[in-house]
Protein backbone atom coordinates (compact mmCIF):
# COMPACT_ATOMS: atom_id res chain seq x y z
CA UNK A 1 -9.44 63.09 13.42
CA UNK A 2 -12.88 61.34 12.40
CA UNK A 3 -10.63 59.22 9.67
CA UNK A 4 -8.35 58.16 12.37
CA UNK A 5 -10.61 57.18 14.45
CA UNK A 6 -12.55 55.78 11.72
CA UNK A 7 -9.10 53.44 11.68
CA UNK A 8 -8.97 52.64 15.18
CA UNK A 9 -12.82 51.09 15.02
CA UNK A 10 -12.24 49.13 11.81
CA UNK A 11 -9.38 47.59 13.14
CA UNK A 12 -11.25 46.71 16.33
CA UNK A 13 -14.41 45.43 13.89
CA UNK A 14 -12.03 43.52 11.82
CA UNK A 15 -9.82 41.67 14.36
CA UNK A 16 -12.16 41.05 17.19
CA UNK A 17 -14.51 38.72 15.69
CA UNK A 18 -11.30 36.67 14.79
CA UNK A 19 -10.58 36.27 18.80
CA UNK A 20 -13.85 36.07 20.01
CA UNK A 21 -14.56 32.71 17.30
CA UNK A 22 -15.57 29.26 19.45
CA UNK A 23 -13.14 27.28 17.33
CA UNK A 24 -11.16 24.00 18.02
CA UNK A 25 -8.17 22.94 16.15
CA UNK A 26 -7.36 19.73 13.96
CA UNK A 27 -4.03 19.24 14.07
CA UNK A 28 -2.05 17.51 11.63
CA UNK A 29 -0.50 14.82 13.76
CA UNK A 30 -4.05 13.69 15.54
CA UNK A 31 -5.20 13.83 11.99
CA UNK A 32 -2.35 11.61 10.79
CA UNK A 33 -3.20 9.22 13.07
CA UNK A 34 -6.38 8.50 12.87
CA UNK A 35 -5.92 8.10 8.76
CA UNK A 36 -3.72 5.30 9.83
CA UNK A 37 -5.79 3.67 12.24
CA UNK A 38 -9.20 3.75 10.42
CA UNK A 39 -9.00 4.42 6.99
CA UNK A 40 -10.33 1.04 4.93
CA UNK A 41 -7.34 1.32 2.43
CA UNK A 42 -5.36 1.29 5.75
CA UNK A 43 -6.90 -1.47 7.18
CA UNK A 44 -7.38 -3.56 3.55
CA UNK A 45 -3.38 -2.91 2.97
CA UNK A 46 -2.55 -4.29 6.58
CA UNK A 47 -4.09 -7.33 5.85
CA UNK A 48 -1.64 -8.12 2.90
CA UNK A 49 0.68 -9.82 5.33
CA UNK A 50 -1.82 -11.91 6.84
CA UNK A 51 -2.81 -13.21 3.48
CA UNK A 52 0.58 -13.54 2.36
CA UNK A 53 1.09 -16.11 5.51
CA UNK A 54 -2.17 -17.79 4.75
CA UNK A 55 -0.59 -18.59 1.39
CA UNK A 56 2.91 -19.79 2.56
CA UNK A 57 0.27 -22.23 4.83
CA UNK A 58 -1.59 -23.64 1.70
CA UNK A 59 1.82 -24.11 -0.29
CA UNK A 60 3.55 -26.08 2.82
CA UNK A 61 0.48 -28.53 2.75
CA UNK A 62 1.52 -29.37 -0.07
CA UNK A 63 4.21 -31.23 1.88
CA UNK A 64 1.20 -32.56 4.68
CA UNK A 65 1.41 -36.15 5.28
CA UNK A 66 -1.51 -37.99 3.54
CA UNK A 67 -3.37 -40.78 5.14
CA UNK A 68 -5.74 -43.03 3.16
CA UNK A 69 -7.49 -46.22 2.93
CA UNK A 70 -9.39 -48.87 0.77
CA UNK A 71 -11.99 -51.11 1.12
CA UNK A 72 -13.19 -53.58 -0.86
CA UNK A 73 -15.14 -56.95 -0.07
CA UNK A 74 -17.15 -59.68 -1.63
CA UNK A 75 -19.93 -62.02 0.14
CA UNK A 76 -21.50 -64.52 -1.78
CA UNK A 77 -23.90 -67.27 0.05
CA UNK A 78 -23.31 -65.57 3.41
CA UNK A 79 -19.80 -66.22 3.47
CA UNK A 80 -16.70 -63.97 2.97
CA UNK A 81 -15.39 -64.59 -0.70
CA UNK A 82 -12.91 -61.42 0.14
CA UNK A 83 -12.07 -58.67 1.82
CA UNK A 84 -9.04 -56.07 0.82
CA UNK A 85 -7.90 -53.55 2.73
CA UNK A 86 -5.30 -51.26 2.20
CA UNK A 87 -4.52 -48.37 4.31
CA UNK A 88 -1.65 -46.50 3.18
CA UNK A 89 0.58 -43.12 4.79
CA UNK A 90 2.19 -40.94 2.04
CA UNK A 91 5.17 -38.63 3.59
CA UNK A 92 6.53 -35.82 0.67
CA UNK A 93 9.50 -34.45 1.58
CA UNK A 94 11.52 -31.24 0.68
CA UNK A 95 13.70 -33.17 -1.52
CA UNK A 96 11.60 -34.92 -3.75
CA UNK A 97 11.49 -38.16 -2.21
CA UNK A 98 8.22 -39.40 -0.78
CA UNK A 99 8.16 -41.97 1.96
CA UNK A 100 5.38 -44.47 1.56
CA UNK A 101 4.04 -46.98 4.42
CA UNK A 102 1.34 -49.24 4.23
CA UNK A 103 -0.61 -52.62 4.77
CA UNK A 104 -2.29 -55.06 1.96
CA UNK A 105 -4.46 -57.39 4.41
CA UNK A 106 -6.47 -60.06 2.52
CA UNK A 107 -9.08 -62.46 3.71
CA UNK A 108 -11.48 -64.97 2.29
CA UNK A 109 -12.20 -67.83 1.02
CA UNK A 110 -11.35 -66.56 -3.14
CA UNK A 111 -8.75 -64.12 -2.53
CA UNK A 112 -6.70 -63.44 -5.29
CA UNK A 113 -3.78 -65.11 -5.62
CA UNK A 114 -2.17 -61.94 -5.79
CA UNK A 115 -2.66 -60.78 -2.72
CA UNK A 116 -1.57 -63.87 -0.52
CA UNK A 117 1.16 -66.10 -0.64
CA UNK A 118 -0.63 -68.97 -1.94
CA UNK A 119 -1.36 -69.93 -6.01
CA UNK A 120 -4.14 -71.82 -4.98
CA UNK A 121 -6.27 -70.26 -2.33
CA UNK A 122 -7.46 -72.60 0.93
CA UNK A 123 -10.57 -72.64 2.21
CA UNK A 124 -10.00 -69.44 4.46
CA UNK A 125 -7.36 -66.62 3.90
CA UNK A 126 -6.07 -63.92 6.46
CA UNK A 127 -2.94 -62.92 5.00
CA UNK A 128 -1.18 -59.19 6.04
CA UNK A 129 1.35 -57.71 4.21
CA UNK A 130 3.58 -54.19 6.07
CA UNK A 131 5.45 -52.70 3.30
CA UNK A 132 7.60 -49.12 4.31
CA UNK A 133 9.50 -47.21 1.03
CA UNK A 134 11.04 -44.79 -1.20
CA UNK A 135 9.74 -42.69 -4.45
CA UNK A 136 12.84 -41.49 -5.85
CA UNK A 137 12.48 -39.36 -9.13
CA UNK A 138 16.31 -39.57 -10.82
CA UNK A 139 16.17 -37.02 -13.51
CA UNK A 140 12.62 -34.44 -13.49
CA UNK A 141 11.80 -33.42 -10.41
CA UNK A 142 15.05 -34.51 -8.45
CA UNK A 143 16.24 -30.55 -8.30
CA UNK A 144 12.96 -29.02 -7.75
CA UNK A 145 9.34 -29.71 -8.74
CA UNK A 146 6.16 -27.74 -8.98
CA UNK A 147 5.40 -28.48 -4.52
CA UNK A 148 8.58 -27.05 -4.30
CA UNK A 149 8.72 -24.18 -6.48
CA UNK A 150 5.07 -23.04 -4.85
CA UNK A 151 6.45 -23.15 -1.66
CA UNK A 152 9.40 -20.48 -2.30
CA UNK A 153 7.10 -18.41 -4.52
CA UNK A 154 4.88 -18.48 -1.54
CA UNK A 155 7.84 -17.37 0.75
CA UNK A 156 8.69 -14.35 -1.88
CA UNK A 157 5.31 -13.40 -1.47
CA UNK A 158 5.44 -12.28 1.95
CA UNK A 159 8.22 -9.82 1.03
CA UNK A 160 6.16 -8.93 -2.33
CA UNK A 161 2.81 -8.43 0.22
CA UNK A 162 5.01 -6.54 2.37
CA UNK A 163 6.52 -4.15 -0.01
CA UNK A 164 2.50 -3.80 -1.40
CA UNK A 165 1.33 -3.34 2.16
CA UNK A 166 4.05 -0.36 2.41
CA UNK A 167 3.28 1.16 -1.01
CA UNK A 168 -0.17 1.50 -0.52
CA UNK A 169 0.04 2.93 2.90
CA UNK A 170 2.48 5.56 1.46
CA UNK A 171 0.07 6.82 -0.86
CA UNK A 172 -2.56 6.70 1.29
CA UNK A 173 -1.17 8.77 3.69
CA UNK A 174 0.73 11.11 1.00
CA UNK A 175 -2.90 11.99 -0.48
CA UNK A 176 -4.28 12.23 2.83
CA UNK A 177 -1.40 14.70 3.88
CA UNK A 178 -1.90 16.86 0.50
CA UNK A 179 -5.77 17.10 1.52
CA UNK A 180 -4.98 17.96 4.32
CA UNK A 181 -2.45 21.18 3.70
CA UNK A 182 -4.85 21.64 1.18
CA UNK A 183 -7.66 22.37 3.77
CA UNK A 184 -5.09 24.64 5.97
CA UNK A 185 -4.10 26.75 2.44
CA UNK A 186 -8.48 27.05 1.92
CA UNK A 187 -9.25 28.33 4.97
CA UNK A 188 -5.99 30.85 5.22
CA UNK A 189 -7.33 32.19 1.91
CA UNK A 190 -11.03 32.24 3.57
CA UNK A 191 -9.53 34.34 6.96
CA UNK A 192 -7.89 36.86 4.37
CA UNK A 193 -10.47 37.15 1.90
CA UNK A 194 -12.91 37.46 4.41
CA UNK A 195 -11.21 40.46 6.75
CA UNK A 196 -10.48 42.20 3.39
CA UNK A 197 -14.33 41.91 2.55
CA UNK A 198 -15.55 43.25 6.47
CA UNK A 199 -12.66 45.98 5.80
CA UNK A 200 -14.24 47.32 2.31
CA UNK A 201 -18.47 46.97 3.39
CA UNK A 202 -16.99 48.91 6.43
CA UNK A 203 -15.31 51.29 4.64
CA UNK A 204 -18.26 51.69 2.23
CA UNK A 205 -20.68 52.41 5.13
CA UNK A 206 -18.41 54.72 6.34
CA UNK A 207 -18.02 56.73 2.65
CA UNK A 208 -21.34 57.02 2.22
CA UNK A 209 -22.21 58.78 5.53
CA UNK A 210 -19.46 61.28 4.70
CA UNK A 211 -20.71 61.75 1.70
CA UNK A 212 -24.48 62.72 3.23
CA UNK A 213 -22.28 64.89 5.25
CA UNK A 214 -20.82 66.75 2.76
CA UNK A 215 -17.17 65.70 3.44
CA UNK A 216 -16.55 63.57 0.53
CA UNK A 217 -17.11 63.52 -3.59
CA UNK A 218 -20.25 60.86 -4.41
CA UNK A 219 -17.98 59.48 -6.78
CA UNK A 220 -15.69 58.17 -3.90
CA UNK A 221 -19.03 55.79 -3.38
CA UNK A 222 -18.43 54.05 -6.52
CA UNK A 223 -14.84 53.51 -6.08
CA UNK A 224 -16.06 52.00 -2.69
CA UNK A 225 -19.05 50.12 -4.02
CA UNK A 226 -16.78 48.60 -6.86
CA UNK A 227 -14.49 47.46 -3.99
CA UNK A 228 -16.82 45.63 -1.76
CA UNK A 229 -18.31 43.74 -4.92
CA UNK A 230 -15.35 42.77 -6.00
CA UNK A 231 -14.60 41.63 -2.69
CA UNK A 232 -17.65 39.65 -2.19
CA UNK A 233 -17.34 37.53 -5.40
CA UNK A 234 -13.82 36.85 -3.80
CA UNK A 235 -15.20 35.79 -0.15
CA UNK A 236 -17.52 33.26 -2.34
CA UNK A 237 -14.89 31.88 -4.14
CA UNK A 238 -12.65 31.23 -0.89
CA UNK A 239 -15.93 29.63 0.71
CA UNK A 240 -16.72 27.50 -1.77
CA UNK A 241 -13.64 26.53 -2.18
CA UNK A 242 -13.01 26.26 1.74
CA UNK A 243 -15.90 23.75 1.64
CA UNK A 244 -15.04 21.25 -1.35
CA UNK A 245 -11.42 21.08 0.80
CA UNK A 246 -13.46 19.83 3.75
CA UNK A 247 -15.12 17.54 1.80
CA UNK A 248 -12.11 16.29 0.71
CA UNK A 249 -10.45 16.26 4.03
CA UNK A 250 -13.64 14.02 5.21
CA UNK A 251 -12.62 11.04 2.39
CA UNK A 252 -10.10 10.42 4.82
CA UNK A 253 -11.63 10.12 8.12
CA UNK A 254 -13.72 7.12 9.50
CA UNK A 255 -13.85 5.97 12.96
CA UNK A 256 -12.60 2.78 14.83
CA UNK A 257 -16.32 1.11 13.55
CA UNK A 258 -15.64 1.68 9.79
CA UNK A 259 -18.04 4.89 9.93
CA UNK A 260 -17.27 7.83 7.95
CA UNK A 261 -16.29 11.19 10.15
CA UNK A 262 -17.16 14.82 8.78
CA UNK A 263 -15.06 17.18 10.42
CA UNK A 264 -17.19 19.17 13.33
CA UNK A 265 -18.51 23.04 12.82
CA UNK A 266 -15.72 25.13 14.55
CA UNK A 267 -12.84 22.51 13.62
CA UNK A 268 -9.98 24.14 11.58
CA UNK A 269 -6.49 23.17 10.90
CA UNK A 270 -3.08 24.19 12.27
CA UNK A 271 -0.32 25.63 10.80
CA UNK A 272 2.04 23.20 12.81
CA UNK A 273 3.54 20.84 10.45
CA UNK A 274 4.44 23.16 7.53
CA UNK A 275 7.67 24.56 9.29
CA UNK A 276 10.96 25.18 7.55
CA UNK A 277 13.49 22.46 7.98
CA UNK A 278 16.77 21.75 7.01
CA UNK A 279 18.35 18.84 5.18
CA UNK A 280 22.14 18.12 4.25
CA UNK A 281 23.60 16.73 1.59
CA UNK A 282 24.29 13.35 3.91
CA UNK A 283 20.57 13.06 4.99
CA UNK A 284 19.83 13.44 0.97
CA UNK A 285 22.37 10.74 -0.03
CA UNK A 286 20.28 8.79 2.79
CA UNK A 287 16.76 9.45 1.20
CA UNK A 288 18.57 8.07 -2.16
CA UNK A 289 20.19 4.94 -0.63
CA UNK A 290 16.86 3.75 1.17
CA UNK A 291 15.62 4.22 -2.24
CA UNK A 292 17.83 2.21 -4.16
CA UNK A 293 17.26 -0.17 -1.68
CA UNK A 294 14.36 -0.19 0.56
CA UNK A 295 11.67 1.68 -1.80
CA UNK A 296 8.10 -0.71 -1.69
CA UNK A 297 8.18 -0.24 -6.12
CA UNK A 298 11.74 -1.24 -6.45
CA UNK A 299 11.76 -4.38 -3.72
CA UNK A 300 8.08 -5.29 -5.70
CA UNK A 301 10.10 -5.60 -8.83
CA UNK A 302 12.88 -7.42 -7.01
CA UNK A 303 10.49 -9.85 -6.24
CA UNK A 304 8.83 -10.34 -9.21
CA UNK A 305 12.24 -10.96 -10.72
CA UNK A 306 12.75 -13.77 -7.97
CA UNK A 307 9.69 -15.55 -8.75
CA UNK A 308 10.30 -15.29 -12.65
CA UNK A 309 13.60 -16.92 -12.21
CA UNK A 310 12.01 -19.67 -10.03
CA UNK A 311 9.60 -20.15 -13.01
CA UNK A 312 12.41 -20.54 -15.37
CA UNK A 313 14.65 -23.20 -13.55
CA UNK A 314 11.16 -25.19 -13.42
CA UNK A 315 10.93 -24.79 -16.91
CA UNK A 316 14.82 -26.65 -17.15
CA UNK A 317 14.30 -29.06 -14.97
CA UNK A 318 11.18 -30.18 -17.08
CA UNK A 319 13.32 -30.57 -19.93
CA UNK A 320 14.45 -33.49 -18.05
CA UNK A 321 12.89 -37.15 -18.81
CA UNK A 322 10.85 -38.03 -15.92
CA UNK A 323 12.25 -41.21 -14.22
CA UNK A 324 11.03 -42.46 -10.82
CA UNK A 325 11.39 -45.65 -8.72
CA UNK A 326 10.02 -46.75 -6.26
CA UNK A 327 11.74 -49.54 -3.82
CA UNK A 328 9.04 -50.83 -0.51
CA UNK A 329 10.36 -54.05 1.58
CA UNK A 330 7.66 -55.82 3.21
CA UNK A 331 6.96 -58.62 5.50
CA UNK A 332 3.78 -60.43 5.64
CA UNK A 333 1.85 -62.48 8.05
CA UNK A 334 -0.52 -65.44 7.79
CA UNK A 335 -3.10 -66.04 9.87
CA UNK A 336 -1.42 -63.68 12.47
CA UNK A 337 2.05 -65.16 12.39
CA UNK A 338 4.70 -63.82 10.57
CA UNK A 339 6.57 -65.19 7.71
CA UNK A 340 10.16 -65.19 8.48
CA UNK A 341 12.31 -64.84 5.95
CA UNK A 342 16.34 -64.17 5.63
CA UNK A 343 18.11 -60.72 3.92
CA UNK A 344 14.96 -59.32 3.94
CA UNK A 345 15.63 -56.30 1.86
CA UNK A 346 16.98 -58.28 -0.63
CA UNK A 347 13.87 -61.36 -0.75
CA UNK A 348 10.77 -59.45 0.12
CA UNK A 349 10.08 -55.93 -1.61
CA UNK A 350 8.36 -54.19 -4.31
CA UNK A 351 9.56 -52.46 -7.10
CA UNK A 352 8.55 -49.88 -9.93
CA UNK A 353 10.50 -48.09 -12.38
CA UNK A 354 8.58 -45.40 -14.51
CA UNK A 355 9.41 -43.46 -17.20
CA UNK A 356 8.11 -40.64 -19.29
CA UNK A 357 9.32 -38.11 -22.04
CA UNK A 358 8.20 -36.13 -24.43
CA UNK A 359 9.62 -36.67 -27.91
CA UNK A 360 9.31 -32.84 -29.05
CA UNK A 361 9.38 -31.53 -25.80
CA UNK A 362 8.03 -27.95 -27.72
CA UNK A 363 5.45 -27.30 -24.37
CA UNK A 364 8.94 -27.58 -21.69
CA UNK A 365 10.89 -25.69 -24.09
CA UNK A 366 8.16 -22.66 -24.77
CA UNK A 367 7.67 -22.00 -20.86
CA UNK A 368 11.49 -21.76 -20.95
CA UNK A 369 11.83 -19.19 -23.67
CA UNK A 370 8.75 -17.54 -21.74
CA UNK A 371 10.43 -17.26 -18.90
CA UNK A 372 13.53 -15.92 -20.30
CA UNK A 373 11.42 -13.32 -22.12
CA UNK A 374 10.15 -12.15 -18.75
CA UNK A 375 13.47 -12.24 -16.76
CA UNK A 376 14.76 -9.79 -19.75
CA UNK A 377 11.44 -7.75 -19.33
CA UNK A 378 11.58 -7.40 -15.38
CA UNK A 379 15.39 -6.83 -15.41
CA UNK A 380 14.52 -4.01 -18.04
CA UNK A 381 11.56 -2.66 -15.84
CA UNK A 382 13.67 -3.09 -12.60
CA UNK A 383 16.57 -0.63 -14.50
CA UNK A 384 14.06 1.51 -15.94
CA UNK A 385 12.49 2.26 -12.48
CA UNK A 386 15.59 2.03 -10.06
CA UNK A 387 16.55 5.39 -12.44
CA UNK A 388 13.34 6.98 -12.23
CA UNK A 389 13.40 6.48 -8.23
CA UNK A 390 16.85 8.30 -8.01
CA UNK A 391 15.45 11.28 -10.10
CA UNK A 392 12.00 11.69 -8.30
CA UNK A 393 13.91 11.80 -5.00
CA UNK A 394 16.54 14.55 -6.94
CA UNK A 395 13.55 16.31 -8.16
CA UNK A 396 11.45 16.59 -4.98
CA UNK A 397 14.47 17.38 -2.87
CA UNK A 398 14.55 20.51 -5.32
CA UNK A 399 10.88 21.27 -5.34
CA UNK A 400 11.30 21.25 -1.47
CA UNK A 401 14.88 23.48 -1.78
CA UNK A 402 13.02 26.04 -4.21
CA UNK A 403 9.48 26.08 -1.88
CA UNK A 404 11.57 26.78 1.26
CA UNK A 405 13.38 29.83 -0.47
CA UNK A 406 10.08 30.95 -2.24
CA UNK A 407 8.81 31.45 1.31
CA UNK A 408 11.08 33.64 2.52
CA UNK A 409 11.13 35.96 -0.61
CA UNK A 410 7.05 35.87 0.11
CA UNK A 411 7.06 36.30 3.89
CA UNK A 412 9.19 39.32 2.80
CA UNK A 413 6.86 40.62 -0.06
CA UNK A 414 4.11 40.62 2.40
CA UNK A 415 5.89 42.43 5.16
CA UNK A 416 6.32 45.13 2.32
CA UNK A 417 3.14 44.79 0.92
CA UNK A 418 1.89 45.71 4.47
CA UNK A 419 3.83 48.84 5.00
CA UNK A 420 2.78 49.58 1.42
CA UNK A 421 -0.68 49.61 2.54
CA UNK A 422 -0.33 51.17 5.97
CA UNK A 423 1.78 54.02 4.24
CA UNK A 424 -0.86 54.64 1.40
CA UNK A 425 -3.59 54.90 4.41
CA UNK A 426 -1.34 57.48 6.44
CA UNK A 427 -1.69 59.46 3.03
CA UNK A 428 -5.13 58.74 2.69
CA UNK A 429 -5.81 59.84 6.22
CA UNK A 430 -3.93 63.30 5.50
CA UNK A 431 -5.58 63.63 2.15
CA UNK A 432 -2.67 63.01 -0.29
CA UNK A 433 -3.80 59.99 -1.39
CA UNK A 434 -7.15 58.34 -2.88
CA UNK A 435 -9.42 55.20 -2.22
CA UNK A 436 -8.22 53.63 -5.35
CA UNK A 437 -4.81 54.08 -4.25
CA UNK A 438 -5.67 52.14 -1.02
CA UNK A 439 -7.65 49.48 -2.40
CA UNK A 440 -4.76 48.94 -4.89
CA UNK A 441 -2.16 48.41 -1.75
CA UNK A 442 -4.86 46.26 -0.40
CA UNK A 443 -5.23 43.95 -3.15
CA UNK A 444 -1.83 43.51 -3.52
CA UNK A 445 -1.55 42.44 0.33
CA UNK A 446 -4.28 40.50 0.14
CA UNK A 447 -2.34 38.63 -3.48
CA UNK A 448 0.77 38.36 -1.10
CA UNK A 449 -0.49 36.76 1.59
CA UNK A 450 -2.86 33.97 -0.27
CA UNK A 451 0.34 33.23 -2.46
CA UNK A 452 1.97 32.91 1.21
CA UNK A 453 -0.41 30.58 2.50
CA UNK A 454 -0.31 28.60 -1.13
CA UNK A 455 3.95 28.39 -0.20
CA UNK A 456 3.40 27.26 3.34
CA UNK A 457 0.84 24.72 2.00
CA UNK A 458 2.78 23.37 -0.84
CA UNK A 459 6.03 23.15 1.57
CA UNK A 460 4.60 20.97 4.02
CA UNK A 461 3.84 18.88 0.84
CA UNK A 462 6.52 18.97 -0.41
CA UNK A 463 8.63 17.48 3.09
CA UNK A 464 6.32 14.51 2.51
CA UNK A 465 6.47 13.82 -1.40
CA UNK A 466 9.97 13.82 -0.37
CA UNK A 467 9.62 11.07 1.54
CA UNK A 468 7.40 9.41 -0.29
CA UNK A 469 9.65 9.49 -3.03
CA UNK A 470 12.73 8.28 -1.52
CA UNK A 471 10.25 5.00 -0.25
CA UNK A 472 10.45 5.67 3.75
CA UNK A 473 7.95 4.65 5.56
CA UNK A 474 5.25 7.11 6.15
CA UNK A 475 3.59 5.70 8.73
């Protein structure tokens, strides 16, 4: 009777402090969320799009219209030998033609004759001359040209910044999750060890006072003593190690003000998150498609290939001789009346024709075998990695197949660990059995259940390396 009752108070000692803890929980979601919404790597990688715009802004100004002017004068006695002015509007275009407008206005009394009608110049000069034209290049430049090729390297770069901005969120969130289930599996090892350790110093109280009273051996002390140390060491480890996971749960929270969070005293995670789910062989040819298609590392490489083939048909169309001209009509006015003239288009324009080529051309033709040497490498890389993709979704889709049946062949073992135990205490209780016998059936419980909690943990990873894997978004 006194061991049964004995039973009834530890069981009362053991599971009452459990219910009567001030505790709040953490829960994975709320956790989840708040890694998104503070964490600097968060933040940094959601700022990749706004830089990638910022650089699609500086490439199209390459294309800005460019307004400038030049002055120039001359006095000599207190009169106006010359003044030159010549403002002048540049216009590039997306074709390679650039639209020039201007005005050459000339005054004086020794202006050029240049820059007026006259050969001889009169006594005072105030002679304007509007000119409007073309810069045509005919060979280099008249496919694309370095403005141009920026300007689409800065447009792949928005899908390269996106595809960044999605890979390092992933991880982020994928290491933040592991910490996380981490934390839970930590402090379901700390509950266990730690009701295991109340149930042995309360059992070892209770041997030695029997002992005193005559009604058991003083060896049974040692067997009881043994226990509780071991025990102990055992609550220490799961502490510690309870403690570290905290610490590494806290890398991951900050608040809205970039601060760094440490979780409160009395906060401690939920189980909701790790439960079993199911997955058929169409959502798994899903996970694999998105990843052959839509995973951040393959649509990186995708773009890197895209930019590397830009490079190259630069590199051709620098093999080309560069020949531009350049055709500007004008009409002038003298003395602020305009000189009329007939056809004229055909009378009154500028011209220039320039040319240059080198003879060797070994610079144009090096970036060209360059780039070919990197199209081969990405391609290669892009193959390489497309395969490995496929296979770490195929391997994590069994890690989570093989976790999800481990945990019902352990939810099992411990249900029969536990009637183990309770049946070796019935015995004990009637005197058939021993205290090592018990504290045998309790280890192994104790084994069972940590190696449960280490399942449940590593399942609820494992639904999320899945994911990660196959590239979906995890946030």
């Amino acid at each position: 009777m006194k061991k049964l009752v004995f039973g009834l108070i530890l069981c009362i000692q053991v599971i009452m402090p459990a219910l009567a803890q001030d505790t709040s929980y953490l829960y994975f979601d709320a956790y989840y969320e708040q890694v998104m919404l503070n964490h600097p790597m968060a933040r940094y990688a959601n700022l990749l799009p706004a830089m990638a715009k910022a650089e699609l802004r500086s490439a199209k100004g390459a294309f800005d219209p460019v307004l400038s002017a030049d002055l120039n004068g001359k006095r000599t006695k207190g009169e106006n030998s010359f003044t030159y002015l010549e403002p002048t509007l540049k216009i590039p275009t997306r074709i390679g033609v650039d639209v020039k407008a201007g005005l050459d206005q000339s005054s004086g009394i020794s202006v050029s004759p240049e820059r007026s009608k006259y050969t001889t110049t009169p006594s005072d000069v105030f002679y304007q001359l509007y000119y409007a034209g073309v810069s045509v290049p005919l060979l280099r430049g008249l496919v694309t040209d370095q403005r141009r090729n920026q300007l689409k390297q800065a447009q792949l770069l928005q899908g390269l910044n996106e595809a960044e901005q999605v890979s390092t969120i992933n991880k982020l969130m994928l290491a933040s999750a592991k910490a996380y289930w981490d934390w839970q599996m930590s402090y379901a090892r700390l509950l266990f060890t730690r009701e295991n350790f109340v149930l042995a110093a309360t059992r070892k109280e209770f041997i030695i006072k029997r002992i005193f009273a005559g009604e058991e051996k003083p060896i049974d002390s040692v067997e009881a003593w043994m226990e509780y140390q071991r025990r102990e060491a055992l609550l220490a480890e799961a502490e510690v190690e309870y403690q570290n996971s905290t610490l590494e749960l806290a890398n991951y929270l900050w608040d809205a003000n970039n601060n760094p969070v440490q979780p409160a005293p009395g906060v401690i995670p939920a189980a909701k998150g790790s439960e079993l789910i199911s997955l058929s062989t169409d959502s798994l040819q899903a996970l694999k498609d998105n990843a052959a298609s839509a995973h951040p590392d393959i649509q990186k490489l995708e773009v890197k290939l895209a930019q590397t083939n830009l490079e190259r048909k630069l590199a051709i169309e620098n093999l080309k001789p560069q020949l531009n001209v350049e055709y500007y009509p004008f009409q002038t006015y003298t003395n602020g009346s305009e000189d009329a003239v007939d056809g004229l288009f055909m009378k009154n324009y500028k011209f220039g024709v320039s040319f240059y080529s080198s003879l060797f051309l070994r610079k144009e033709r090096g970036k060209l075998d360059l780039s070919n040497y990197k199209i081969k490498q990405s391609t290669l890389t892009l193959q390489q990695n497309r395969r490995e993709v496929q296979n770490a979704v195929m391997a994590a889709y069994n890690n989570l197949l093989t976790c999800k049946q481990l945990l019902e062949i352990q939810t099992s073992l411990v249900s029969n660990a536990a009637r183990m135990r309770d049946a070796e205490e019935t015995r004990f209780i009637s005197g058939e059995s021993s205290l090592f016998l018990v504290n045998q059936r309790e280890r192994s419980l104790l084994d069972a259940q940590i190696k449960l909690a280490e399942l449940t943990a590593k399942y609820a990873k494992a639904k999320y390396q899945l994911q990660w894997a196959s590239g979906t978004r995890l946030f």
